[in-house]
N, C-alpha and C. Protein backbone atom coordinates (compact mmCIF):
# COMPACT_ATOMS: atom_id res chain seq x y z
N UNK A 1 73.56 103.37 31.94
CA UNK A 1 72.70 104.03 30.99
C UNK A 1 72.04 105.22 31.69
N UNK A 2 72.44 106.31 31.03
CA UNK A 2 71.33 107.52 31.35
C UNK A 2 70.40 107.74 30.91
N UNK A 3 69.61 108.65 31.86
CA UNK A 3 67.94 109.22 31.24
C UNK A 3 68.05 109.70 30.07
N UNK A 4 68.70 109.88 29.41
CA UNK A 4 68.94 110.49 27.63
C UNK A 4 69.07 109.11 27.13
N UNK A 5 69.54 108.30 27.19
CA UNK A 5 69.68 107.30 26.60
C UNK A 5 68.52 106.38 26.42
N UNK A 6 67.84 106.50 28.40
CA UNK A 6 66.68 105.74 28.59
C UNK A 6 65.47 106.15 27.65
N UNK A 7 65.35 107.49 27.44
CA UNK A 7 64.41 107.92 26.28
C UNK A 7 64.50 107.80 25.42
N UNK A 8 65.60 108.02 24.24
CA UNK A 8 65.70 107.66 23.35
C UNK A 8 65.44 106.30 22.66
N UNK A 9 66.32 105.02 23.47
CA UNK A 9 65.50 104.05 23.74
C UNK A 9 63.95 103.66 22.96
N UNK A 10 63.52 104.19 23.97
CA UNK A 10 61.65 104.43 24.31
C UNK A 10 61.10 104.70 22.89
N UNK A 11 61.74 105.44 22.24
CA UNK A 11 61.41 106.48 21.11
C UNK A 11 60.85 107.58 21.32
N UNK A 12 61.12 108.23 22.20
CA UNK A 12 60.31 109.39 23.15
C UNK A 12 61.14 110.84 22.37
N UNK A 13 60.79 111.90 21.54
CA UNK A 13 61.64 112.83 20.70
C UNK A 13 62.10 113.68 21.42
N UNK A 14 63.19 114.24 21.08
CA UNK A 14 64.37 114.99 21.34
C UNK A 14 63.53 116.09 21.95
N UNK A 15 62.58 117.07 21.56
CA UNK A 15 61.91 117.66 22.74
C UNK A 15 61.47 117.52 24.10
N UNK A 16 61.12 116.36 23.83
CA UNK A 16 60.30 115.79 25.39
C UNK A 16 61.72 115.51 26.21
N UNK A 17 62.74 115.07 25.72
CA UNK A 17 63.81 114.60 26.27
C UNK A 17 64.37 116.19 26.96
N UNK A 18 64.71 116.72 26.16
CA UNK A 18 65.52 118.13 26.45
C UNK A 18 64.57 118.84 27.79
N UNK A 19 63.09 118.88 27.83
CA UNK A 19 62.54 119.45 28.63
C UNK A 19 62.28 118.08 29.86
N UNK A 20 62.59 117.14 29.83
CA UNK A 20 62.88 115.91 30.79
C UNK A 20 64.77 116.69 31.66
N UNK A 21 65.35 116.23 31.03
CA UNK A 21 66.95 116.69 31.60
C UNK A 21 66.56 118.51 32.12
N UNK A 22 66.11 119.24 31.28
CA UNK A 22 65.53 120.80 31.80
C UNK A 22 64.80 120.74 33.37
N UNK A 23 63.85 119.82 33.54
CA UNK A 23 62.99 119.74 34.79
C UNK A 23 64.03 119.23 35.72
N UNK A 24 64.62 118.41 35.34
CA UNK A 24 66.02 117.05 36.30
C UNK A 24 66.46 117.95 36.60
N UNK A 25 67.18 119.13 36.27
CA UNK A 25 68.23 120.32 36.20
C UNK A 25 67.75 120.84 37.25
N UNK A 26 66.32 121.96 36.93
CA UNK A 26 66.26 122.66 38.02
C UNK A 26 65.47 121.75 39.14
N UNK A 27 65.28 120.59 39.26
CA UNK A 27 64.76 120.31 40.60
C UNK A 27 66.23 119.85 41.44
N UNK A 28 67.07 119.38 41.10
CA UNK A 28 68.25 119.37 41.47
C UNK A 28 68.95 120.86 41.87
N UNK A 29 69.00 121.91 41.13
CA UNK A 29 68.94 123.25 41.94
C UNK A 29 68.36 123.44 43.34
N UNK A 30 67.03 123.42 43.02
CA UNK A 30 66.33 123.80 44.05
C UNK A 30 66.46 123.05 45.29
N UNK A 31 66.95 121.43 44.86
CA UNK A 31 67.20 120.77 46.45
C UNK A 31 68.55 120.95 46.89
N UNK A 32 69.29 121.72 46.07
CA UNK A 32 70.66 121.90 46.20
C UNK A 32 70.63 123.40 47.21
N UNK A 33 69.32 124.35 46.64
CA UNK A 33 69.69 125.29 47.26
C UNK A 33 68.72 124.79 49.08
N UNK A 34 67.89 124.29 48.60
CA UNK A 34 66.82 123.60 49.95
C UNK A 34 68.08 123.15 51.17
N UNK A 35 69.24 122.13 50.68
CA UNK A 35 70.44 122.08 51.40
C UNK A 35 71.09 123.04 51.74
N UNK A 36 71.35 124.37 51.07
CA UNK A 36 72.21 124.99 51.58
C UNK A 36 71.42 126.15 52.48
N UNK A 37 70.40 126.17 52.42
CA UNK A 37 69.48 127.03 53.20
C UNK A 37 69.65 126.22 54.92
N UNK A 38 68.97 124.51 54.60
CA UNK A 38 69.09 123.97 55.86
C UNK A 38 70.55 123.93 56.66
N UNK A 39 71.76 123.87 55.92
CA UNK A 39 72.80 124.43 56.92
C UNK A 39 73.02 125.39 57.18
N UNK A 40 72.59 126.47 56.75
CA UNK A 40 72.33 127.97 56.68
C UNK A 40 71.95 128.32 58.34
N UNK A 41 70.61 127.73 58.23
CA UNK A 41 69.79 127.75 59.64
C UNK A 41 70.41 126.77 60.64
N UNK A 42 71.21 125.67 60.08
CA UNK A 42 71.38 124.76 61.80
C UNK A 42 72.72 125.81 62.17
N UNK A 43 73.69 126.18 61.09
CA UNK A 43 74.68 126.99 61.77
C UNK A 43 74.21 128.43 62.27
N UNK A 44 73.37 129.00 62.00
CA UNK A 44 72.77 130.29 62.74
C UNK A 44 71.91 129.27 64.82
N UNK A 45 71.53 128.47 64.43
CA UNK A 45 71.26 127.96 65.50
C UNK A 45 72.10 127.36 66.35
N UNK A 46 73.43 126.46 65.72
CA UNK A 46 74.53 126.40 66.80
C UNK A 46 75.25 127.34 66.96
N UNK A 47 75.55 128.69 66.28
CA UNK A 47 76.09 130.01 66.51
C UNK A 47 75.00 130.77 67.87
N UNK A 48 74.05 130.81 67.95
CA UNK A 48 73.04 131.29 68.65
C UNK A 48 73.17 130.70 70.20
N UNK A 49 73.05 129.56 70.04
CA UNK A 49 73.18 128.15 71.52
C UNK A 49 74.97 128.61 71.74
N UNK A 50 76.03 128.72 71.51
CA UNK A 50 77.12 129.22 71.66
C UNK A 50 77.21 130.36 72.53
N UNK A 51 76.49 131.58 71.82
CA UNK A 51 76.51 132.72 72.16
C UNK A 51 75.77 132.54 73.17
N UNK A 52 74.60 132.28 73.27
CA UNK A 52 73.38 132.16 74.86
C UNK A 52 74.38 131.30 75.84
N UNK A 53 75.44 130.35 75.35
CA UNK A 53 75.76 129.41 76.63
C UNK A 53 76.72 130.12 77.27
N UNK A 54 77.63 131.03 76.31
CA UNK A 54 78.65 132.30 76.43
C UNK A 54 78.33 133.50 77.53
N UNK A 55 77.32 133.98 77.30
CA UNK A 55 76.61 135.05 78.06
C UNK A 55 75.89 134.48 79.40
N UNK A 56 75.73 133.07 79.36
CA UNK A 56 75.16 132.38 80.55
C UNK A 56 76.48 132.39 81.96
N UNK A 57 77.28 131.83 81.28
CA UNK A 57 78.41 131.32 81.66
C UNK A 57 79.72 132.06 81.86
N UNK A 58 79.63 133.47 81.58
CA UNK A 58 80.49 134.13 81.85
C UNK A 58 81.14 134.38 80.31
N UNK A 59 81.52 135.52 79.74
CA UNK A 59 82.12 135.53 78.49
C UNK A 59 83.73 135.72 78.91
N UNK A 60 84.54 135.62 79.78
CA UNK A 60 85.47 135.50 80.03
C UNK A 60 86.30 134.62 80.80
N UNK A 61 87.34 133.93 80.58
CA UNK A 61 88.01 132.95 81.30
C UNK A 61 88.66 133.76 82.81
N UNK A 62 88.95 132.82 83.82
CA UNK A 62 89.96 133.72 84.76
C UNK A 62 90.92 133.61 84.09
N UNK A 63 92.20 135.19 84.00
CA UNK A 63 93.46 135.07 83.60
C UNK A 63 93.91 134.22 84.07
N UNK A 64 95.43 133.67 83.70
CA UNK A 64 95.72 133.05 83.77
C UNK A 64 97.15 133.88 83.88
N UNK A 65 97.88 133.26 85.27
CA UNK A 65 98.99 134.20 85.59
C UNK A 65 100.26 134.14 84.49
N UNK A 66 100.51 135.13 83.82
CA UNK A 66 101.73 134.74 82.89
C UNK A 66 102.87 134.95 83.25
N UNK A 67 103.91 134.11 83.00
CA UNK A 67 105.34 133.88 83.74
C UNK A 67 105.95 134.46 82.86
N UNK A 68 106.87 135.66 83.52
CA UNK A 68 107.62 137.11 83.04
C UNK A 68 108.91 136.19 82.67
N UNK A 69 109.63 136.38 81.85
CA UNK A 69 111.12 135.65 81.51
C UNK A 69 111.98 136.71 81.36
N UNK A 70 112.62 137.61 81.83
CA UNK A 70 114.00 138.31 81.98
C UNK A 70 114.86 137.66 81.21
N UNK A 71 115.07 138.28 79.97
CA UNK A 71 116.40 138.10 78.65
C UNK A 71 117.81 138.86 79.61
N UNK A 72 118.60 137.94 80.27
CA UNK A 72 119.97 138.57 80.19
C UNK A 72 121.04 138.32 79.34
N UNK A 73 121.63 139.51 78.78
CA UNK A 73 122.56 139.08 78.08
C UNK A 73 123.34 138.29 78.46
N UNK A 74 124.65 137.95 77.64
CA UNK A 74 125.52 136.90 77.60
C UNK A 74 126.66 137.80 78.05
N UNK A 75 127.41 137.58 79.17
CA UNK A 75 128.19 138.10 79.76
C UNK A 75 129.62 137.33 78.97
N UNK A 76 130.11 138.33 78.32
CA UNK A 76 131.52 137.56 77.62
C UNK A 76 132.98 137.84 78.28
């Protein structure tokens, strides 16, 4: 059973109901956007700790010697 149902129920009128599901709506927005803000900020903060451990630590690997392979043809 849903909150539309649960009111009706009640005898609670179709106004009060509509502005009940209206409030449900946008507070559910707002914690929806409250979530996407908070991963917003932890990924700017593990992007940040990345970059500082990057610049700590050298931003480059030692090369790494690459082994040359000579294509000879096929001697027929």
């Amino acid at each position: 059973m849903n909150l539309k149902q649960l009111l009706r129920q009640a005898g609670i009128s179709n106004d009060i109901v509509k502005e009940v599901e209206r409030k449900a709506r946008r507070t559910s927005e707002e914690m929806e956007q409250e979530h996407q803000e908070k991963a917003l900020a932890l990924t700017k903060m593990m992007l940040n700790d990345a970059l500082r451990y990057r610049k700590e630590h050298g931003a480059t690997k030692p090369a790494e010697e690459q082994l040359r392979t000579i294509i000879l043809p096929d001697e027929k």
